[in-house]
Protein backbone atom coordinates (compact mmCIF):
# COMPACT_ATOMS: atom_id res chain seq x y z
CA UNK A 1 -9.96 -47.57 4.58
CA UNK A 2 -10.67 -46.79 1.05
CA UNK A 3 -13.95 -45.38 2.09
CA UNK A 4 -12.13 -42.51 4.17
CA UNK A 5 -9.08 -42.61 1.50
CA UNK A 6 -12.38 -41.37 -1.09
CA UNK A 7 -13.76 -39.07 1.64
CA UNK A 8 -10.59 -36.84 1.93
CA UNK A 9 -10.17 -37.05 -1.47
CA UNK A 10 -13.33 -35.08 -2.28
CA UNK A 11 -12.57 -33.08 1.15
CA UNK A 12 -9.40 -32.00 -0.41
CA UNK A 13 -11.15 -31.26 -3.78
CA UNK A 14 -14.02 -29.37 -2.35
CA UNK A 15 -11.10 -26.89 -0.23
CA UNK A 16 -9.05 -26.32 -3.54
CA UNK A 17 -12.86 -25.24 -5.42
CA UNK A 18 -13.18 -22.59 -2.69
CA UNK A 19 -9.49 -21.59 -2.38
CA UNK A 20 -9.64 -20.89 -6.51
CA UNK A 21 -13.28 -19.26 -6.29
CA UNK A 22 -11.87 -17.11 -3.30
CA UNK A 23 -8.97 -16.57 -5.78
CA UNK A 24 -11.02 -15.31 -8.86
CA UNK A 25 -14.07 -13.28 -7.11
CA UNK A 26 -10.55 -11.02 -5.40
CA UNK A 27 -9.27 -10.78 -9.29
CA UNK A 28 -12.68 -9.64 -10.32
CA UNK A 29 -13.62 -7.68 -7.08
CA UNK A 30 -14.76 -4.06 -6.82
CA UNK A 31 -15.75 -1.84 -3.91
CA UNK A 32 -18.11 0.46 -5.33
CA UNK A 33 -18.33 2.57 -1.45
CA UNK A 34 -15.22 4.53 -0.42
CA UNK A 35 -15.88 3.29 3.29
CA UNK A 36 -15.38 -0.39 2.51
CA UNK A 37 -12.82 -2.89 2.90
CA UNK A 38 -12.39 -6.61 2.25
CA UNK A 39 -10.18 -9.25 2.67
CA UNK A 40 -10.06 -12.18 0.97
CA UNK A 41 -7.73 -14.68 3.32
CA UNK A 42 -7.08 -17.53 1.15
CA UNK A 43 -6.37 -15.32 -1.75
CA UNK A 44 -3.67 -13.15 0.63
CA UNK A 45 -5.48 -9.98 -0.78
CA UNK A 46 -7.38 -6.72 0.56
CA UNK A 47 -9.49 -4.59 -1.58
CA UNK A 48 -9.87 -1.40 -0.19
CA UNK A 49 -12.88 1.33 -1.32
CA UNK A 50 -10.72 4.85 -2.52
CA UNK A 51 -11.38 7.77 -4.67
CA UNK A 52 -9.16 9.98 -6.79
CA UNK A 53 -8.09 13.32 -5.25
CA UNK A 54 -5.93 16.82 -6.11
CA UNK A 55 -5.58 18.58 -4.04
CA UNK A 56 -4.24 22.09 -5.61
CA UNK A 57 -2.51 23.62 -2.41
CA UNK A 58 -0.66 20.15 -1.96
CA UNK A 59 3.86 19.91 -3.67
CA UNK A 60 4.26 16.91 -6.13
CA UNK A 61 1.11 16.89 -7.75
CA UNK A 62 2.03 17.92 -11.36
CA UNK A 63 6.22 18.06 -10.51
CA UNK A 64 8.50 16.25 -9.15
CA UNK A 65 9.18 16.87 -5.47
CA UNK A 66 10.48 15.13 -2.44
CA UNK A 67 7.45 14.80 -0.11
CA UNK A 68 6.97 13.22 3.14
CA UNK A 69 3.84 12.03 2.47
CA UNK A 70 2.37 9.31 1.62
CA UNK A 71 0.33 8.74 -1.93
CA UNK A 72 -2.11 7.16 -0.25
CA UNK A 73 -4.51 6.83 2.86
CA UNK A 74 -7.57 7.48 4.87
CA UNK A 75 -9.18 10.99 5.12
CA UNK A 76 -9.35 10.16 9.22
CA UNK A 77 -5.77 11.03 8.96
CA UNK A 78 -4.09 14.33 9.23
CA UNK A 79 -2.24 13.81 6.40
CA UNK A 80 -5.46 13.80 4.70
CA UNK A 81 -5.20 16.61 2.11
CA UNK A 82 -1.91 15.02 0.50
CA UNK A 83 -3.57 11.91 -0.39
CA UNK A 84 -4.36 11.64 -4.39
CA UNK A 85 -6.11 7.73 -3.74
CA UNK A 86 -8.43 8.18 -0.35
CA UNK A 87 -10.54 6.47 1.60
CA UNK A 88 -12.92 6.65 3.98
CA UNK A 89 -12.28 3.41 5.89
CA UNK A 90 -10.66 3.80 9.05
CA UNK A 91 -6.74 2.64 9.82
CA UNK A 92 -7.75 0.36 12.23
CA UNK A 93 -10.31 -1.08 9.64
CA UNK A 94 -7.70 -1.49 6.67
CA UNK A 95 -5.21 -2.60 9.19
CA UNK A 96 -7.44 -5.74 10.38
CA UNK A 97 -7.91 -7.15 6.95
CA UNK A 98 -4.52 -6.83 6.29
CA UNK A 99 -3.98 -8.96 8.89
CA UNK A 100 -7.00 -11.22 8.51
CA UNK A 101 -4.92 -11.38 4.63
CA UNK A 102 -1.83 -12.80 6.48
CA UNK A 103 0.08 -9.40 6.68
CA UNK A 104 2.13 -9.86 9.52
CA UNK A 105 4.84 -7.05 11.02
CA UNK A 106 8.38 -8.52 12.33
CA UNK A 107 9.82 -4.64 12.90
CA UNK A 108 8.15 -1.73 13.73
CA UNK A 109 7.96 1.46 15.92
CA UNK A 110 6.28 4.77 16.12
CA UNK A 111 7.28 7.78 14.30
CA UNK A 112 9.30 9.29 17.94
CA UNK A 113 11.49 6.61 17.24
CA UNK A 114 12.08 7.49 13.82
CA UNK A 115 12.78 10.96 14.60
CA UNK A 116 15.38 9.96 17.12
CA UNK A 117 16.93 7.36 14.79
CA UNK A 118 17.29 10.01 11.88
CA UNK A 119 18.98 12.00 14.18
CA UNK A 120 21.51 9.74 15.49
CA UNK A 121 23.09 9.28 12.23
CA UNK A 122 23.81 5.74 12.96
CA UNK A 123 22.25 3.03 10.46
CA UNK A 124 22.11 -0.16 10.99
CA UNK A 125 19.35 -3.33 10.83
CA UNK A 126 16.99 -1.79 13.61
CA UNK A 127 16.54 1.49 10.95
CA UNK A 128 14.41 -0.28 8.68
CA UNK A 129 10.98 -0.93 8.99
CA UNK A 130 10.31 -4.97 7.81
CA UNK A 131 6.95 -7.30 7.83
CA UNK A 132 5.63 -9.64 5.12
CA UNK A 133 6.46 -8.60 1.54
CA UNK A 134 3.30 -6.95 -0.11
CA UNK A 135 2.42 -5.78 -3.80
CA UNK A 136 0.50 -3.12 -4.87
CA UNK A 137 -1.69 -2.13 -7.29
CA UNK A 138 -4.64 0.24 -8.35
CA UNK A 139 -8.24 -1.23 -9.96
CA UNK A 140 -10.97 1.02 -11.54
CA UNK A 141 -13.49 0.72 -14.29
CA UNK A 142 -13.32 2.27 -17.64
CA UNK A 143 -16.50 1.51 -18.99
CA UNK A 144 -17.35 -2.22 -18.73
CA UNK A 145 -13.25 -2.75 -19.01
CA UNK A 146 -12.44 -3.50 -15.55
CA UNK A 147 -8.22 -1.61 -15.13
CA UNK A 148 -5.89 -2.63 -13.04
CA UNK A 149 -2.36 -1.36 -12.74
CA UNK A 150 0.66 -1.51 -10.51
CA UNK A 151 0.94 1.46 -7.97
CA UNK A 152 4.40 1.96 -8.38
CA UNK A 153 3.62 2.72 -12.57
CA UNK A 154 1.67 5.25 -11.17
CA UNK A 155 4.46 7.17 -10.70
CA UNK A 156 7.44 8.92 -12.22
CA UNK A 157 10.59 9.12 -10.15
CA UNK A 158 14.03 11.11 -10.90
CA UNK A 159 17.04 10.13 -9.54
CA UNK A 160 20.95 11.46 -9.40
CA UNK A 161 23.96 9.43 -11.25
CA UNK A 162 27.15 9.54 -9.44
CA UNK A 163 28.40 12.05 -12.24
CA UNK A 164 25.35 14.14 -10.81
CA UNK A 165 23.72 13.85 -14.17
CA UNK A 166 19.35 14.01 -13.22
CA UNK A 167 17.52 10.99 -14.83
CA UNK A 168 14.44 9.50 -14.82
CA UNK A 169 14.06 6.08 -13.77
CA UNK A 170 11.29 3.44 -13.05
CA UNK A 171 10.20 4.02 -9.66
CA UNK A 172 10.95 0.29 -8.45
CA UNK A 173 9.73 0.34 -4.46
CA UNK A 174 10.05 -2.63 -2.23
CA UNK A 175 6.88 -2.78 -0.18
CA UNK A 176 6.23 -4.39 2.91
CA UNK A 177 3.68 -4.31 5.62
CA UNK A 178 4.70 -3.06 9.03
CA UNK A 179 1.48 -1.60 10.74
CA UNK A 180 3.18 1.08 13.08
CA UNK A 181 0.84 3.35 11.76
CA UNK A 182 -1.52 1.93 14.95
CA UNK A 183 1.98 2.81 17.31
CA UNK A 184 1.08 6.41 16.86
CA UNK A 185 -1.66 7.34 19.22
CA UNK A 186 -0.68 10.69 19.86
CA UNK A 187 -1.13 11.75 15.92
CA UNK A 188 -3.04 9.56 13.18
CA UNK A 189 -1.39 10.46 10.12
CA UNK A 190 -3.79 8.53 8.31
CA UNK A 191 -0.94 6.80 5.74
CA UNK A 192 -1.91 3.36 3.87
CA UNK A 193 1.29 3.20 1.69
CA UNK A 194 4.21 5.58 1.82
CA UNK A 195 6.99 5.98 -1.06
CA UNK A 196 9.63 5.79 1.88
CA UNK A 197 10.79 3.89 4.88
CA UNK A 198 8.02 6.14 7.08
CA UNK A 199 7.01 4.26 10.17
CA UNK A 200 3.66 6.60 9.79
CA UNK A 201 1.90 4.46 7.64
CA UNK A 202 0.76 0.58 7.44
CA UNK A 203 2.75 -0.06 4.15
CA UNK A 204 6.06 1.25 3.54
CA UNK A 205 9.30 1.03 0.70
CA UNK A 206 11.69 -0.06 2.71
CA UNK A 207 14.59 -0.13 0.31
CA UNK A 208 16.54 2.85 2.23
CA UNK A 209 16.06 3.15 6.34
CA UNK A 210 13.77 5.01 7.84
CA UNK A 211 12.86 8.14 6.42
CA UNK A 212 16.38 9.10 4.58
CA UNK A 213 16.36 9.31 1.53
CA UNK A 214 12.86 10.85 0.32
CA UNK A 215 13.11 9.13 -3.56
CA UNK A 216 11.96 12.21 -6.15
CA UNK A 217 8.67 11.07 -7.63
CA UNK A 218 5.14 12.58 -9.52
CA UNK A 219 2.13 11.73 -10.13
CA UNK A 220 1.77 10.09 -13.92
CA UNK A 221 -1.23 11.16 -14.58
CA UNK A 222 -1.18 9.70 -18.17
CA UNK A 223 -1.50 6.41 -16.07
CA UNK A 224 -3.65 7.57 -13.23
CA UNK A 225 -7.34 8.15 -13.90
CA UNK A 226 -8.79 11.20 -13.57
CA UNK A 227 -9.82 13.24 -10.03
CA UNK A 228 -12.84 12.16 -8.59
CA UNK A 229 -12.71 8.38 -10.30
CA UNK A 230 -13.50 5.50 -7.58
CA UNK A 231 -11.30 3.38 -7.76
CA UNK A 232 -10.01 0.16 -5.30
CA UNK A 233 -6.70 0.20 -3.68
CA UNK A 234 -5.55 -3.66 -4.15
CA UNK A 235 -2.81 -5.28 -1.52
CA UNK A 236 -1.24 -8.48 -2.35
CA UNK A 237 0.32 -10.00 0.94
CA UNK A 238 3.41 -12.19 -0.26
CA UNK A 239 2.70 -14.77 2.36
C-alpha cells in the first residue's frame, strides 16, 4: 500500500512538472512563420503566426469609424484586406487548436441568421453569440525584449453619454469563442476576432447582440507596432 501511495505520489508530481513546463514554454512562445499555429492544451492557450498590415484603401485605420470588420484574421478570408494583424493559417486550422485549447461553443449560427435576427427587431437570449470565455492579447519582439499586450489596449474606442456628449473610453470587450465562422460555407469571411457580436468570425465581443451596436474604435498605433512587424496573436481559453 505505501508502495503505490509513493508511486502516485511521484505520478502526480511528474503531471504538475509538465502541466507548469507546458505553462511557461506558451508564456515564452513565438511563431516566427505567419502560417503556423499552436496550441498548448494544458496551458488553455493558442499562439497563432500574424503579421502587421495597413491597408490604405481600408475606414478606421487612422480614425475612428464604425466598421463591420473584424481587426483580425486570415488572408484566406474575404475580409482579408481589412485585417491590420493577419495570418496565413487557415480558419479551419486556428479553429482546431482552439478547440484542442478547450474552446468550446454553447451558441452559434451562421451569418443568414444574423441578418434575419437584425431584422426582426426582436432581442432576446438566442441574439447573442456565447462559448467559453477567452482573453486576448498581442506578442512581438522588440529587440531581445519579448512584448506582449492586451488586444483590446490596442485600441481606442469613443462612445456617446446620454447628454450626447462624445467621449473616449477604454475599449473594455467581452470575448468569447463561438466558432460559427466554420457555419458559413457559402462565404469565408476569414474573421479570427471581431470587435462585435458578428457570428462571421471564431471570436466575438459579445457584450451587445448580434451585430447592433458597431462600438466606435481605432487603431492605437502608439501601442501597436509598426506595419509589416510579425507578431503572434495569443488566445487564452477561460476554461
Amino acid at each position: 500500500m505505501k508502495h503505490k501511495r509513493l508511486l502516485s505520489a511521484l505520478f502526480l508530481l511528474i503531471v504538475a512538472g509538465c502541466a507548469t513546463d507546458t505553462m511557461n514554454r506558451s508564456r515564452t512562445a513565438f511563431l516566427k512563420n505567419t502560417t503556423a499555429v499552436a496550441a498548448y492544451p494544458d496551458a488553455g492557450v493558442v499562439v497563432i503566426g500574424c503579421r502587421i498590415y495597413q491597408n490604405e484603401k481600408c475606414a478606421g485605420l487612422f480614425e475612428f469609424s464604425q466598421r463591420t470588420q473584424g481587426w483580425s484574421g486570415c488572408s484566406e478570408g474575404v475580409n482579408n484586406p481589412h485585417f491590420i494583424i493577419r495570418t496565413e493559417a487557415s480558419q479551419d486550422l486556428c479553429n482546431q487548436k482552439l478547440q484542442e485549447a478547450g474552446a468550446k461553443a454553447y451558441r452559434q449560427f451562421p451569418v443568414k441568421d444574423a441578418v434575419k435576427m437584425l431584422k426582426s427587431g426582436n432581442v432576446s437570449e438566442e441574439n447573442f453569440l456565447d462559448g467559453t470565455p477567452v482573453m486576448v492579447s498581442l506578442r512581438w519582439n522588440e529587440g531581445d525584449k519579448l512584448i506582449e499586450v492586451p488586444f483590446e489596449k490596442c485600441f481606442q474606442e469613443k462612445t456617446v453619454l446620454g447628454n450626447g456628449k462624445e467621449i473616449l473610453k477604454p475599449f473594455t470587450p467581452h470575448f468569447v469563442y463561438h466558432g460559427a465562422g466554420l457555419l458559413n460555407k457559402d462565404t469565408n469571411y476569414g474573421c479570427l476576432v471581431c470587435q462585435q457580436d458578428c457570428s462571421g468570425g471564431l471570436i466575438c465581443n459579445n457584450q451587445a447582440p448580434c451585430c447592433k451596436p458597431v462600438p466606435k474604435l481605432k487603431p492605437d498605433w502608439n501601442v501597436l507596432p509598426p506595419k509589416g512587424t510579425l507578431v503572434n496573436l495569443i488566445i487564452y481559453i477561460l476554461k
